[in-house]
Protein backbone atom coordinates (compact mmCIF):
# COMPACT_ATOMS: atom_id res chain seq x y z
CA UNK A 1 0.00 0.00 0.00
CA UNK A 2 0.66 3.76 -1.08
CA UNK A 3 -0.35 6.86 0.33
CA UNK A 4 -2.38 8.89 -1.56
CA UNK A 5 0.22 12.03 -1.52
CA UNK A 6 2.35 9.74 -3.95
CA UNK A 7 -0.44 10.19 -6.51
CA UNK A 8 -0.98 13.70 -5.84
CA UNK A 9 2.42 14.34 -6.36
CA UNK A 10 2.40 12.73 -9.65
CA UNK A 11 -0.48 13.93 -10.93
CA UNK A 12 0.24 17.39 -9.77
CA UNK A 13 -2.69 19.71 -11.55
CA UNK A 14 -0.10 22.21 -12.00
CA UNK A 15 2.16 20.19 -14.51
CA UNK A 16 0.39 21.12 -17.44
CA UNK A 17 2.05 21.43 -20.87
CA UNK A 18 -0.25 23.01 -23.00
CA UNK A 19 -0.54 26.95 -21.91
CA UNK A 20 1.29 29.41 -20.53
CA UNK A 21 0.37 31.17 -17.13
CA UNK A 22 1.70 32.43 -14.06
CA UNK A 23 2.64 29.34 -12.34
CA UNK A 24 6.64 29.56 -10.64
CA UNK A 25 7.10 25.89 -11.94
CA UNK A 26 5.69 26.54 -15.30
CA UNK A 27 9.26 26.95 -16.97
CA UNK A 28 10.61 23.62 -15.08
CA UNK A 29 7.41 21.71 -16.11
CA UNK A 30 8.17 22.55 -19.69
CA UNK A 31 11.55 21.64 -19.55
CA UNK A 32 10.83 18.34 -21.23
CA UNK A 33 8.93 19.16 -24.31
CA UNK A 34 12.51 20.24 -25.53
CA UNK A 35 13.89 16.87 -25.32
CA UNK A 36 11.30 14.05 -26.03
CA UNK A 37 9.41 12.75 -29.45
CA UNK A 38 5.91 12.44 -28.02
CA UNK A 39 3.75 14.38 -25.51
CA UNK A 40 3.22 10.73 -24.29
CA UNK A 41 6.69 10.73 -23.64
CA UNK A 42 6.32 12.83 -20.69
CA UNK A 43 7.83 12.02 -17.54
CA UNK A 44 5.29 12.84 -14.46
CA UNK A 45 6.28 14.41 -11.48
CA UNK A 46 8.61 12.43 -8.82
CA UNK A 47 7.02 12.00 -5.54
CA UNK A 48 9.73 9.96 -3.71
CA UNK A 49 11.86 7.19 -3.93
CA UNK A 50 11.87 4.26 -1.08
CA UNK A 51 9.38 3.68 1.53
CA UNK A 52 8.59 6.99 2.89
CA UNK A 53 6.42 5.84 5.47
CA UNK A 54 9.28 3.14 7.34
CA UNK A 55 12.49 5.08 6.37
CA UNK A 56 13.80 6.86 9.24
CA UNK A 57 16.26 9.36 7.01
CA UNK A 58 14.51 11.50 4.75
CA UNK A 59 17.24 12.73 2.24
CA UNK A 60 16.42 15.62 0.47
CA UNK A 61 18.17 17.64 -2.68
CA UNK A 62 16.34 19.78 -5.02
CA UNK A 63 14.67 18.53 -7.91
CA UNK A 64 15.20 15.14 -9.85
CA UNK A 65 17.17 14.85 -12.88
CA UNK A 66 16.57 13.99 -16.35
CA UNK A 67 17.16 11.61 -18.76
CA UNK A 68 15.30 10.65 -21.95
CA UNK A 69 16.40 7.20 -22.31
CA UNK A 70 15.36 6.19 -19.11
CA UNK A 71 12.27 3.71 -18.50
CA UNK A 72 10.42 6.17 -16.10
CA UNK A 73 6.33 6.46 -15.43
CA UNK A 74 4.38 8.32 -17.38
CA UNK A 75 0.66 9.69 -17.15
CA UNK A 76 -0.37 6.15 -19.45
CA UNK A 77 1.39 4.08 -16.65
CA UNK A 78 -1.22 1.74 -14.64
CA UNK A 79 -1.41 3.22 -11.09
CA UNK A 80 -0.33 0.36 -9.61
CA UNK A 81 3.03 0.03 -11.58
CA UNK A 82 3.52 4.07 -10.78
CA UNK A 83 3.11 2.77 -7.20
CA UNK A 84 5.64 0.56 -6.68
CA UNK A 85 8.14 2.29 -9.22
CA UNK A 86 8.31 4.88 -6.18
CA UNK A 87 8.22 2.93 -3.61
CA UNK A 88 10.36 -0.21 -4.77
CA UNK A 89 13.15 1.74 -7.25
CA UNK A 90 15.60 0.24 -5.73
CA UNK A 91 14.41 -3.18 -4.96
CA UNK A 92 16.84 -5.98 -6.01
CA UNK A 93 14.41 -7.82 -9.07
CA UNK A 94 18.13 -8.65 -10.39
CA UNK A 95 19.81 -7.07 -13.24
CA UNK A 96 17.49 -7.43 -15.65
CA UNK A 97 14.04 -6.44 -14.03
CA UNK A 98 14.96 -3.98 -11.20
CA UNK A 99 13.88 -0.19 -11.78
CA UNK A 100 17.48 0.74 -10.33
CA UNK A 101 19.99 -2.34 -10.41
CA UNK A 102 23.44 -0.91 -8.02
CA UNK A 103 22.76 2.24 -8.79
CA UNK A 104 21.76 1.75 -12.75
CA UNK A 105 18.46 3.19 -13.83
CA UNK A 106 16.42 0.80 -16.40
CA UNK A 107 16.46 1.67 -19.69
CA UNK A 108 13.41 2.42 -22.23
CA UNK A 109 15.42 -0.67 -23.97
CA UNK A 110 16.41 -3.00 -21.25
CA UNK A 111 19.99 -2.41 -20.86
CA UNK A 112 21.39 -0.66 -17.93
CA UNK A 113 22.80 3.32 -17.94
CA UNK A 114 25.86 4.11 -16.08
CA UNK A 115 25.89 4.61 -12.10
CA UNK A 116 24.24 7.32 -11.08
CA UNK A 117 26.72 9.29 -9.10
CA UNK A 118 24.29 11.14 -6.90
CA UNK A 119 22.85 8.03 -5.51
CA UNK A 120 26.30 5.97 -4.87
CA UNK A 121 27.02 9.22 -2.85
CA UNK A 122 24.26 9.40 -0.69
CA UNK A 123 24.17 5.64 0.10
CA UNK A 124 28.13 6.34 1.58
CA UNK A 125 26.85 9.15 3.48
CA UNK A 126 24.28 8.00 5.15
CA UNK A 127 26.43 4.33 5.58
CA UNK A 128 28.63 6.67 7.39
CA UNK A 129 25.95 7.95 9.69
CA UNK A 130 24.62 4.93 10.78
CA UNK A 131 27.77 3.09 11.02
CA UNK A 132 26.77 -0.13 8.71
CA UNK A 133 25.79 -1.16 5.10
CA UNK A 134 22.75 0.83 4.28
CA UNK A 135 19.58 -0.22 2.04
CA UNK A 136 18.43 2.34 -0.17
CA UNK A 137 14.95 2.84 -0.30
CA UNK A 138 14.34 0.92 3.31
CA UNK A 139 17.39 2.73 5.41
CA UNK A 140 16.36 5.98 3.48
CA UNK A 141 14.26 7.19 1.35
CA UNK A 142 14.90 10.30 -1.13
CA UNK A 143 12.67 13.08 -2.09
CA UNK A 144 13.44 16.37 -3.76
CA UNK A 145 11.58 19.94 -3.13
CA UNK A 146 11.18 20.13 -6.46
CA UNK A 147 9.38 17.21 -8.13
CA UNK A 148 8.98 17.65 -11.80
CA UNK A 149 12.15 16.60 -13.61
CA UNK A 150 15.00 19.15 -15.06
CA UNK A 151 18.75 19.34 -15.59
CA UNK A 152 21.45 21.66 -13.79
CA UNK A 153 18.35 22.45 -11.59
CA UNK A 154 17.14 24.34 -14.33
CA UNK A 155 13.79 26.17 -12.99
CA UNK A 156 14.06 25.27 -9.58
CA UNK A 157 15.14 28.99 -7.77
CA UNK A 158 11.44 30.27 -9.67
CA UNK A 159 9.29 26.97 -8.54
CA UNK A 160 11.16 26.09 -4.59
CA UNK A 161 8.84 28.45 -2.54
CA UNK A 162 5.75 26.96 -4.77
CA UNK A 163 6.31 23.15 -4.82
CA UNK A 164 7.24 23.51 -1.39
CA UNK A 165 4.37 24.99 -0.17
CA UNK A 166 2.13 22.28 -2.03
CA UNK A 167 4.13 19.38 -0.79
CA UNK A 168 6.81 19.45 0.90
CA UNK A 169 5.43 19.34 4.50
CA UNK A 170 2.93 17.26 3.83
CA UNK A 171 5.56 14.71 2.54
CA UNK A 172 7.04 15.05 6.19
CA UNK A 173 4.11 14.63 7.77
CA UNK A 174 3.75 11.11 6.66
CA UNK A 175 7.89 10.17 6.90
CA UNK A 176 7.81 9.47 10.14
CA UNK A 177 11.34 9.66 9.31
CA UNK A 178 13.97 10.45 12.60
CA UNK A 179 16.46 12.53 10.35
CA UNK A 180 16.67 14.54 7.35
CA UNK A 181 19.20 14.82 5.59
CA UNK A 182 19.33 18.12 3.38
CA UNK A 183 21.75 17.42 0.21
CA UNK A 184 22.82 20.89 -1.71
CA UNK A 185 22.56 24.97 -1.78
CA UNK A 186 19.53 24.66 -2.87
CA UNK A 187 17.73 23.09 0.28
CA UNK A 188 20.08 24.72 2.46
CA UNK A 189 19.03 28.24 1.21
CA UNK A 190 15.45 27.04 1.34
CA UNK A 191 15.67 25.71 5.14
CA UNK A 192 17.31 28.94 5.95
CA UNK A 193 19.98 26.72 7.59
CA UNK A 194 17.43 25.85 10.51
CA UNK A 195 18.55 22.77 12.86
CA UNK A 196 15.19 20.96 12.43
CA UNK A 197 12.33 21.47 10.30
CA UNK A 198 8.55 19.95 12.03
CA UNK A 199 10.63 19.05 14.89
CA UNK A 200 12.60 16.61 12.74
CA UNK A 201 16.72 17.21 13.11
CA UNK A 202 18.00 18.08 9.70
CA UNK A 203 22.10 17.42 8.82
CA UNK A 204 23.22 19.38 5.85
CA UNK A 205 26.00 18.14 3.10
CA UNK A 206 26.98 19.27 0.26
CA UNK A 207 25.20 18.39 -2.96
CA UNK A 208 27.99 15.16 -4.65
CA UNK A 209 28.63 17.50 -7.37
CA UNK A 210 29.88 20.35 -5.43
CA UNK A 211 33.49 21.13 -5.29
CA UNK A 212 34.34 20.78 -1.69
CA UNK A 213 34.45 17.85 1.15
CA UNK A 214 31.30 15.75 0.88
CA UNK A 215 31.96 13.16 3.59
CA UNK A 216 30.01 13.20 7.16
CA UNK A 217 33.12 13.20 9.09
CA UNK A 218 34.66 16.63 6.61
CA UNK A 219 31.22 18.67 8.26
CA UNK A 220 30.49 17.77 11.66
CA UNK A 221 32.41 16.58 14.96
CA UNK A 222 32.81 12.93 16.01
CA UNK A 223 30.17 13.57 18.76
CA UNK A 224 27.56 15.22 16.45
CA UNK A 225 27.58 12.43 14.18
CA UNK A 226 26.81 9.77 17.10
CA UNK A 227 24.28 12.25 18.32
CA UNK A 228 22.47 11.66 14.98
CA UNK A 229 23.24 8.18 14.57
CA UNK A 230 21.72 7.42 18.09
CA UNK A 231 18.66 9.26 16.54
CA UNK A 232 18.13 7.15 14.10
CA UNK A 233 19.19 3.96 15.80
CA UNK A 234 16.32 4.94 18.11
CA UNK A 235 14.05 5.08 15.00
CA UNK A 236 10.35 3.08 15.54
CA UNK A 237 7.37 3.27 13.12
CA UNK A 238 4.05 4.13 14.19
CA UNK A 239 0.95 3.21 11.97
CA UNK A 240 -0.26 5.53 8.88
CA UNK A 241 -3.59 5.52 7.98
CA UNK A 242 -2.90 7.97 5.03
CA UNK A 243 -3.13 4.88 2.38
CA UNK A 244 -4.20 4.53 -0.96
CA UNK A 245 -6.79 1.62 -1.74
CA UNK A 246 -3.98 -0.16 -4.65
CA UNK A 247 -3.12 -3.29 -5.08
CA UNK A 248 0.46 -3.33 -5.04
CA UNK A 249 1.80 -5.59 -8.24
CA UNK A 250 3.81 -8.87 -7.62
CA UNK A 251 7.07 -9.39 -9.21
CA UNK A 252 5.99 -11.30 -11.79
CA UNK A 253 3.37 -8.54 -13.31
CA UNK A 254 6.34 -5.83 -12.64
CA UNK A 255 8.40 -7.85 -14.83
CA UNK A 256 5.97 -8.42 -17.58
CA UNK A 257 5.18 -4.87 -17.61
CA UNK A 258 8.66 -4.02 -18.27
CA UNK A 259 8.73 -6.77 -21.14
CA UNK A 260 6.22 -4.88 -22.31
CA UNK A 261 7.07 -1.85 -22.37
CA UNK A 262 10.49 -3.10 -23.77
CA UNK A 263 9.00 -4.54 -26.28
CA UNK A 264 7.05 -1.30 -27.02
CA UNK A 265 9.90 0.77 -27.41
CA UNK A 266 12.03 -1.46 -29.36
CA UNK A 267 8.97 -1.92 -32.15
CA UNK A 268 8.83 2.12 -32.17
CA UNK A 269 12.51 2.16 -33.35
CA UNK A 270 12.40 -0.37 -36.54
C-alpha cells in the first residue's frame, strides 16, 4: 500500500504542458517538451523514492534529474506500476528487471545506464551515519523539493517556494522519518539553515557535485555524528492511515510490464 500524496504528487494539476500562465514551476514543467518525441513521452512528477512511510532518514536535494532514455512512469502508466516504481526503485528484481539495479536506472530498452553518481554518494553518506551497510529505499528514502524533472536544476530557484508549499510538509508529515538529511545549496538556502524542520533534526551536506568535502566526518564533529546516529538507531514506526486503496503488483506482473514496455519501445525504433 501507497499513500495517496504519492499520486498527488504525480499527478500534480499544475504540470500542465499546454498553456502558458503564471505558475513559478511553469518553466521547469516545460523543460521536457525540448527533449522528447511524443507528448506521451512525458515524464510525471517524482514524488519519492523508497518507503517513505518506514524510512527513518529522509534525504532531500532539489529537484530530480533527467534523462530521456530512461524507463520512467508516465501519465499512461497503470497506477499500480507508478506505485511501486516509487516505492520499490531500488528493490533488487536482479539485473534485468529492477527499476534501479546498483545504482543503474532501467532503460526504455532493457539495458542498464551508467551509475548514477548522486545516488552511490548518498548511500556512503548516510552508511557513514549509521555506522553499517545501508539499504536504499528501506534505510532511506529520497525526495526532492522540487518534483517535476529538469537538468542543472534548471527552474528550480522560480518553482522552490511553490512546490514547497504544495508538498513538501505534507511529505514530512507522513515520513515518520527520525532525520533529514538536506543534500545541496539549494535546500540549504530554502531551510534557511534551521537545525530541524517539524521538529525533525536536519544534517546538511553538500550536494555530490559540489566542489568541496562531501563526507560526514569533513562537516560535523565525532560527537555530532553519534548524536544523529543514536537518533536514528532509536528510530520506531508508528501506523499511517494515510493509504491509498492499490493493489500493489507482484514481481511477476512488474516484470511483464517491463517486457512490455520493452517490447514497445524497441517496435517504435524499426
Amino acid at each position: 500500500m501507497v499513500p495517496e500524496l504519492l499520486f498527488d504528487i504525480a499527478f500534480c494539476p499544475s504540470f500542465k504542458q499546454n498553456y502558458k500562465d503564471d505558475r513559478p514551476c511553469f518553466y521547469i514543467s516545460h523543460y521536457q517538451l525540448d527533449f522528447i518525441n511524443s507528448c506521451d513521452d512525458i515524464m510525471i512528477p517524482e514524488p519519492w523514492d523508497g518507503d517513505i512511510l518506514k524510512a527513518p532518514i529522509l534525504v532531500l536535494s532539489s529537484n530530480p534529474a533527467f534523462t530521456t532514455e530512461e524507463l520512467f512512469p508516465t501519465n499512461s502508466w497503470p497506477k499500480a506500476m507508478i506505485a511501486d516504481f516509487f516505492k520499490n526503485r531500488f528493490l533488487d528484481r536482479g539485473p534485468k528487471y529492477s527499476w534501479t539495479y546498483n545504482h543503474k536506472i532501467l532503460l526504455k530498452d532493457g539495458s542498464r545506464g551508467h551509475s548514477v553518481r548522486y545516488w552511490s554518494s548518498i548511500q556512503k553518506r548516510v552508511e557513514e551515519i549509521i555506522g553499517r551497510k545501508a539499504i536504499p529505499g528501506i534505510d532511506y528514502c529520497m525526495t526532492e523539493i522540487v518534483n517535476c524533472k529538469t537538468n542543472k536544476e534548471f527552474g528550480v530557484k522560480d518553482a522552490i517556494d511553490y512546490c514547497a508549499d504544495k508538498f513538501l510538509y505534507q511529505k514530512l508529515s507522513i515520513s515518520q522519518a527520525s532525520l533529514i538529511l538536506a543534500i545541496g545549496s539549494h535546500v540549504k538556502t530554502y531551510l534557511h539553515g534551521q537545525s530541524e524542520l517539524l521538529s525533525i533534526p536536519i544534517m546538511y551536506l553538500p550536494h555530490p557535485a559540489a566542489f568541496e568535502k562531501k563526507t560526514v566526518q569533513a562537516k560535523y564533529t565525532e560527537e555530532e555524528i553519534q548524536r544523529y546516529r543514536d537518533i536514528v538507531s532509536a528510530h520506531h514506526n508508528t501506523e499511517c492511515e494515510e493509504l491509498a486503496q492499490i493493489k500493489m503488483p507482484s514481481n511477476e506482473e512488474v516484470i511483464n510490464f517491463i517486457q512490455l514496455k520493452v517490447h514497445e519501445y524497441q517496435q517504435s525504433i524499426m
